[in-house]
Protein backbone atom coordinates (compact mmCIF):
# COMPACT_ATOMS: atom_id res chain seq x y z
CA UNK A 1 112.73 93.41 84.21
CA UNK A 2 113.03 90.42 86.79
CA UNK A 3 115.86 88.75 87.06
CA UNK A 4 117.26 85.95 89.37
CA UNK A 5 119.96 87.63 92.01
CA UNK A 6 122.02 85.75 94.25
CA UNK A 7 124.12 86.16 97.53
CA UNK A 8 126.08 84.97 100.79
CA UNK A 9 124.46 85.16 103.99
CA UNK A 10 127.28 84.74 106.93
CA UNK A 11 127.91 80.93 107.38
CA UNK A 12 128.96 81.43 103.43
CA UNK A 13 125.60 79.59 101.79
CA UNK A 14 124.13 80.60 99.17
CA UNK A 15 120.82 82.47 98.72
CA UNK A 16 118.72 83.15 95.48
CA UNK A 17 116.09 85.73 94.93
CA UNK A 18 113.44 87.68 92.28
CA UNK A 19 114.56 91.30 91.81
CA UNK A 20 112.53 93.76 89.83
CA UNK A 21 114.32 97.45 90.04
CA UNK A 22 112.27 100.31 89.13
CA UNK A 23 113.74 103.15 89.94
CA UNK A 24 115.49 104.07 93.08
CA UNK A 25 112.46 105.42 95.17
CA UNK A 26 110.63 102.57 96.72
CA UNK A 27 111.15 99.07 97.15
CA UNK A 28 108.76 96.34 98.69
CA UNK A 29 110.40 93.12 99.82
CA UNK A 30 108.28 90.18 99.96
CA UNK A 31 109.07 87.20 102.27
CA UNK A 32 107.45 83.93 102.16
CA UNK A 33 106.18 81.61 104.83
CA UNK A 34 106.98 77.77 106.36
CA UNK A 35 108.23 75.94 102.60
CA UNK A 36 107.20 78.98 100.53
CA UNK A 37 108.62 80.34 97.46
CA UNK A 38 107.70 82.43 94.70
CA UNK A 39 104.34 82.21 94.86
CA UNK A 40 101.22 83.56 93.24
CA UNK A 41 100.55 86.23 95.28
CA UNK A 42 104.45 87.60 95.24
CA UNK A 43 103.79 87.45 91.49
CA UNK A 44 100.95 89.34 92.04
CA UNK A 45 102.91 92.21 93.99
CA UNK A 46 105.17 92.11 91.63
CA UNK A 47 103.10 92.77 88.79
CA UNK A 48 101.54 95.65 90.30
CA UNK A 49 104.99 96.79 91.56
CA UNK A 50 105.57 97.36 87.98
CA UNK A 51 102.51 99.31 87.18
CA UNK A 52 103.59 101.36 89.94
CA UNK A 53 106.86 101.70 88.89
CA UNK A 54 107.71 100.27 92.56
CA UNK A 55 110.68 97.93 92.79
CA UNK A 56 110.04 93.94 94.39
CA UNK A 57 112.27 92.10 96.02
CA UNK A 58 111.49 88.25 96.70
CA UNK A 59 114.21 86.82 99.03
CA UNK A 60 114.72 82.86 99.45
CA UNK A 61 116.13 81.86 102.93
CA UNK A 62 117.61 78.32 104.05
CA UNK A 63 113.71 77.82 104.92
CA UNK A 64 112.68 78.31 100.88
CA UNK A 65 110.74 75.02 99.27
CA UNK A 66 109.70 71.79 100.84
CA UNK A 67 113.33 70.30 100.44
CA UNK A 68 115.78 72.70 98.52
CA UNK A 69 119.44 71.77 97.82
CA UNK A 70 121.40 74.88 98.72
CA UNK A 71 125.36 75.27 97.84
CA UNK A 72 128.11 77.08 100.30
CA UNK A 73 131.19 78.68 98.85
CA UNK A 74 133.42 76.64 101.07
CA UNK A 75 132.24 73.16 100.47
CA UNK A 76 131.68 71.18 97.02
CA UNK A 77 128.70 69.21 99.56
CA UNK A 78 124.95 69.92 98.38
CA UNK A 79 123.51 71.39 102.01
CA UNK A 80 119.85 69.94 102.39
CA UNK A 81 117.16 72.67 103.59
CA UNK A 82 114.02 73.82 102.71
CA UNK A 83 110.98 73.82 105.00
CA UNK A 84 111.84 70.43 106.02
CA UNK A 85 115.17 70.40 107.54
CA UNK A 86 114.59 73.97 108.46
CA UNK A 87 116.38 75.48 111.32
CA UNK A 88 114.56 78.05 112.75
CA UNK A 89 117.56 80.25 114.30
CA UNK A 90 118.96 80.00 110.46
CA UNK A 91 116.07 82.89 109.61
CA UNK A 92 118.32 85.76 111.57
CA UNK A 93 121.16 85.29 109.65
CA UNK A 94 119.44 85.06 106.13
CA UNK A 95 116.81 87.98 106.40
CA UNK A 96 120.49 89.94 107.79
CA UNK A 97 121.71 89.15 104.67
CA UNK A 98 119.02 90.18 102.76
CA UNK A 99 118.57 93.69 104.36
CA UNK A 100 122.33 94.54 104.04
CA UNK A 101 121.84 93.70 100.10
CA UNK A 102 118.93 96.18 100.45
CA UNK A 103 120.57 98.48 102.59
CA UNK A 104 123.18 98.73 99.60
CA UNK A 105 120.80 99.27 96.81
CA UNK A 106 120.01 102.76 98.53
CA UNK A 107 116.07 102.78 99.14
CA UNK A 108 114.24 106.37 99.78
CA UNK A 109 111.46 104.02 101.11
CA UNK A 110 111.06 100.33 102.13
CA UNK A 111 107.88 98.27 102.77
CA UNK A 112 108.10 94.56 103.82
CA UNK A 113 105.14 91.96 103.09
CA UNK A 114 105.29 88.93 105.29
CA UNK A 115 103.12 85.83 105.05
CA UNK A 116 102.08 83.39 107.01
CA UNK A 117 105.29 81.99 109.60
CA UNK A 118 107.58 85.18 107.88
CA UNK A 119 105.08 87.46 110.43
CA UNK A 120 106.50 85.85 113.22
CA UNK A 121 110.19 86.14 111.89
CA UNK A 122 109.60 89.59 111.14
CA UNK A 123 108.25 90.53 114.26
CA UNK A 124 111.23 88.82 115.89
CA UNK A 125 113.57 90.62 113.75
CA UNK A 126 112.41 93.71 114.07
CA UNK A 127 112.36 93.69 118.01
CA UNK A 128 116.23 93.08 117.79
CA UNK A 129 117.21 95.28 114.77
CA UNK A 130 116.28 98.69 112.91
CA UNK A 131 116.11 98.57 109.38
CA UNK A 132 116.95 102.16 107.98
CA UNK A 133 113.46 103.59 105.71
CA UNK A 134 111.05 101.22 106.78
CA UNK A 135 107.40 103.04 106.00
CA UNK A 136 105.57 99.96 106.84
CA UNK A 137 104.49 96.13 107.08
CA UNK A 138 102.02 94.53 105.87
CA UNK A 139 101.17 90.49 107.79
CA UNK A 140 99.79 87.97 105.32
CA UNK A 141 97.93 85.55 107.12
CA UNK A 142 99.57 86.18 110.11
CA UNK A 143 99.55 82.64 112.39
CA UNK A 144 99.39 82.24 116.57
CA UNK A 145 101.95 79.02 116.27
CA UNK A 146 100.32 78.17 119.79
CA UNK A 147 99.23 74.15 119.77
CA UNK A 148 100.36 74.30 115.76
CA UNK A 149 102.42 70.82 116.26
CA UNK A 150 100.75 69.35 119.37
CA UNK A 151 97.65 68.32 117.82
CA UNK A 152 99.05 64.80 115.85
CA UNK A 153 100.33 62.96 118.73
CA UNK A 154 101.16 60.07 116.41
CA UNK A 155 103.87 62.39 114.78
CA UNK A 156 104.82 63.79 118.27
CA UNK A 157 105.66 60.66 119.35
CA UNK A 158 107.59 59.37 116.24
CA UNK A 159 109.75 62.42 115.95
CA UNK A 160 110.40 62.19 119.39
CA UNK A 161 111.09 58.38 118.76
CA UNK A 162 113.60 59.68 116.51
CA UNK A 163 115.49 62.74 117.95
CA UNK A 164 115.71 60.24 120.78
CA UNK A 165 117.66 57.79 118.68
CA UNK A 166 119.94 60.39 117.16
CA UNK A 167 118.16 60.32 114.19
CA UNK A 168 116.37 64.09 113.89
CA UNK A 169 117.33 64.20 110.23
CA UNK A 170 115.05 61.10 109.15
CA UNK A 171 111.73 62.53 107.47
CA UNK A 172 107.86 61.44 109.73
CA UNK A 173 105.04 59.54 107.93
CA UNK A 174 102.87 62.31 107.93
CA UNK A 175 103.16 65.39 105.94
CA UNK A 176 103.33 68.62 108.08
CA UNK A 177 100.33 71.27 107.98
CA UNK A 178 98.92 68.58 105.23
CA UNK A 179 101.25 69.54 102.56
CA UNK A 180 105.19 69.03 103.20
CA UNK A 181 107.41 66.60 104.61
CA UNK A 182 109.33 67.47 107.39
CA UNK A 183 112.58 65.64 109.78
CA UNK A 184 111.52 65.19 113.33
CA UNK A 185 113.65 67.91 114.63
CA UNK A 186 112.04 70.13 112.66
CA UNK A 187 108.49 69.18 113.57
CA UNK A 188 109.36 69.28 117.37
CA UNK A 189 110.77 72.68 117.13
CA UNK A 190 107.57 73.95 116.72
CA UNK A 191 106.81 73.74 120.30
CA UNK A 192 104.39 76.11 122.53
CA UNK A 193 108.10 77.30 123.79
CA UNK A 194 109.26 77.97 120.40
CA UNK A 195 111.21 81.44 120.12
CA UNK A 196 108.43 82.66 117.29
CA UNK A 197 105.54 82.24 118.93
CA UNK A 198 105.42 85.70 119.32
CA UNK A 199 101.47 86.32 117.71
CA UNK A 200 99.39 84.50 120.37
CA UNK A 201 95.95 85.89 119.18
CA UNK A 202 94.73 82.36 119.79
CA UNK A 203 95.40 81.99 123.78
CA UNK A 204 95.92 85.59 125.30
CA UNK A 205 96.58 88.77 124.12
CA UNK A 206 100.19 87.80 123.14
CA UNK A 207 103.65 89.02 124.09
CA UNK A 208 103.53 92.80 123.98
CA UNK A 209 106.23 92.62 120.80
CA UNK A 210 104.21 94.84 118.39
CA UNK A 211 104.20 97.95 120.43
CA UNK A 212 108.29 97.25 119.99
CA UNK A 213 107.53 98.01 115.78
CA UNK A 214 107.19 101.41 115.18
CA UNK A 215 105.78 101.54 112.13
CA UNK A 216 102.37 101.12 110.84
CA UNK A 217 101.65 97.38 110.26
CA UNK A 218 98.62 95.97 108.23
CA UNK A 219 97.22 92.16 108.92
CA UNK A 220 95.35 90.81 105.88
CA UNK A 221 94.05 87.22 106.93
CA UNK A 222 90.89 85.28 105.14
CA UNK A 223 88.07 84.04 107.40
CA UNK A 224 88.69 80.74 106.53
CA UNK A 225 92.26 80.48 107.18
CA UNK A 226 93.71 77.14 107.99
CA UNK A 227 95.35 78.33 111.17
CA UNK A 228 92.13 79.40 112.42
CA UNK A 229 91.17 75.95 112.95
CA UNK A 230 87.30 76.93 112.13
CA UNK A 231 87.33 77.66 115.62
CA UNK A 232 88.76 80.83 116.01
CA UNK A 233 86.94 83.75 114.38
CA UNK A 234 89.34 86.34 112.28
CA UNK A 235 87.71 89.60 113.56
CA UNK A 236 88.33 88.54 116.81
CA UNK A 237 91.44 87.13 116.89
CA UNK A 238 92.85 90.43 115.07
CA UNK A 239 91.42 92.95 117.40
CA UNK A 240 93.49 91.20 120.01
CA UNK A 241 96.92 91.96 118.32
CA UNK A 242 95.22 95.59 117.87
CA UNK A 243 95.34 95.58 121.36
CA UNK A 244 98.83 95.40 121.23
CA UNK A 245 99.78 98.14 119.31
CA UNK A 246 98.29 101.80 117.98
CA UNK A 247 99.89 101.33 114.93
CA UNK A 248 98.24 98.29 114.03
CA UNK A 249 95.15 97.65 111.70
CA UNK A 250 93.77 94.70 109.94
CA UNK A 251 91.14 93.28 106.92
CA UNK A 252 89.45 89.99 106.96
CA UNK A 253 88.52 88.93 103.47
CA UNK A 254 85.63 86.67 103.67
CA UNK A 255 85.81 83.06 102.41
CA UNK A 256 89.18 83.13 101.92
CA UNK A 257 91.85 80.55 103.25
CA UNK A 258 95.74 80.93 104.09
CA UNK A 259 97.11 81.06 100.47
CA UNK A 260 94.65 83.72 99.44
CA UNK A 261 94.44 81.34 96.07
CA UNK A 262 91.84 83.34 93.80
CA UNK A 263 92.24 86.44 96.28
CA UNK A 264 95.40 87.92 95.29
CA UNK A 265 93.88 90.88 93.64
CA UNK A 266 92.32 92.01 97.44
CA UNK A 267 95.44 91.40 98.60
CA UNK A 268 97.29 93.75 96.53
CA UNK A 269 94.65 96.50 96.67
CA UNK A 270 94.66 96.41 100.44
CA UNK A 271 98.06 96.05 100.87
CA UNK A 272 98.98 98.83 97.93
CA UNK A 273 96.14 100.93 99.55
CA UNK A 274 97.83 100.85 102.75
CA UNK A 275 101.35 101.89 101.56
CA UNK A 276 99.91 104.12 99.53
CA UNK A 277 99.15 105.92 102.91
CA UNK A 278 102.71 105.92 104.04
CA UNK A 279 103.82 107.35 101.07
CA UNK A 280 104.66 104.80 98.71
C-alpha cells in the first residue's frame, strides 16, 4: 500500500515522499529530475515493484515541482522552491536525508533509478559518500548539462540583468527547457562551470567520475531525447561514458524522447532486467 511519508532534512524543511513497503528485502528508490515529481514512469516502477513484491521509494527534494511551497519546523513562513528557485547545493543535504531514512528502514538490497538532472546528482553524491547495500543504478535519460543554458542569449542576458540588480529571485520571460519558469539565479547556475556537469558525453569523454561508482550502472536514454539536441546521436554519446567505466552499460530505445511518455513499459523491463542481474 502507498502512502505519503514525510521528513526533515538538516536546515529543518520539510520533505514529502511515495513509500510502498513490501517486505524487508529490496527496495528501489526513485529520484526525479530538474521540476520532476511523481511521474508516470515512477508510477510505473512502482507498479511493477508490487508485482515483484519489491518495495519503492519516491523522494521529493527542495528541487520537486515547477514552484512548490515547502514548510520548515522553525518558521510559520511558506519557503518557495521547486525547480524554479532551486538551489543546486540544496540536493546534498536532501538526498542525505533521504538515505539516512533508508538506511533506517534496514534494506538487504538497494537499487537507485535516477532521471534526467538526478544522474548528475547521483553521480556527485556517490563520489563523496557510500551508501551501505547499493546493488546498482540505473540513469534515466542521463543529460551532458554542457551549453544546456547558453544557447538563449536573450534569457542570459536578462537574468544576468537581474542578478546584477539584486534581483535573482524575479522569474525570466521565457520558460526554461520549454516547460517551467525559472528566477535568474537559477537559470545562470546552470553554467558550463556548474558543479554537476559531471556527464560530458557531449564535448569529451567527461570527468573520469564513473570509474569512482562501484557498482554496476545502467543508462536507458531514447534516440530522440531532447538533450540530444538532434545533433548528438545516443549510441554514440553512451559508448563514451562506457569509456569511463567497466561497470557501465546502456540501451537506446528508438523514437523515444526524455520523458519516455508511451515507453515506460521498456523502461521497466530494462531496468527490472538489469537488477534482476544483481540480485534483486
Amino acid at each position: 500500500m502507498e502512502v505519503k511519508i514525510k521528513i526533515e532534512n538538516a536546515k529543518n524543511i520539510f520533505l514529502k515522499g511515495y513509500y510502498r513497503k513490501n517486505g524487508k528485502k529490496s527496495l528501489i528508490v526513485y529520484f526525479h529530475g530538474f521540476a520532476g515529481w511523481y511521474d508516470d514512469c515512477a508510477k510505473s516502477i512502482a507498479d511493477m515493484c508490487d508485482i515483484n513484491n519489491i518495495s519503492f521509494l519516491c523522494p521529493l527534494t527542495q528541487g520537486s515541482g515547477i514552484i512548490n511551497k515547502m514548510t520548515s519546523s522553525t518558521s510559520d513562513e511558506t519557503i518557495l522552491r521547486g525547480g524554479c528557485y532551486e538551489n543546486l547545493e540544496d540536493y546534498f543535504g536532501d538526498y542525505n536525508a533521504w538515505f539516512d531514512f533508508i538506511k533506517n528502514e534496514n534494506y538487504e538490497n538497494i537499487f537507485i533509478i535516477g532521471h534526467s538532472l538526478a544522474c548528475n546528482k547521483l553521480v556527485d553524491f556517490l563520489t563523496k559518500k557510500s551508501i551501505k547495500n547499493l546493488k546498482a543504478i540505473v540513469f534515466l535519460a542521463p543529460q551532458d548539462l554542457t551549453n544546456i543554458a547558453q544557447k538563449n542569449k536573450k534569457m542570459i542576458t536578462q537574468a544576468q540583468e537581474y542578478v546584477i540588480n539584486n534581483k535573482g529571485e524575479e522569474i525570466l520571460d521565457e520558460l526554461f527547457l520549454g516547460f517551467s519558469d525559472v528566477c535568474a539565479r537559477t537559470y545562470l547556475s546552470f553554467s558550463k562551470d556548474c558543479f554537476l556537469n559531471n556527464l560530458q558525453y557531449k564535448s569529451s569523454y567527461g570527468k573520469l567520475l564513473l570509474n569512482k561508482i562501484m557498482v554496476p550502472i545502467l543508462a536507458i536514454i531514447g534516440d530522440k531525447d531532447e538533450g540530444l539536441d538532434a545533433i548528438y546521436d545516443a549510441k554514440e554519446c553512451m559508448e563514451r561514458l562506457k569509456h569511463n567505466s567497466n561497470k557501465f552499460s546502456y540501451e537506446v530505445i528508438l523514437g523515444c524522447k526524455h520523458t519516455f511518455h508511451s515507453y515506460e513499459k521498456f523502461v521497466c523491463d530494462y531496468a527490472f532486467n538489469f537488477f534482476k542481474k544483481q540480485d534483486i
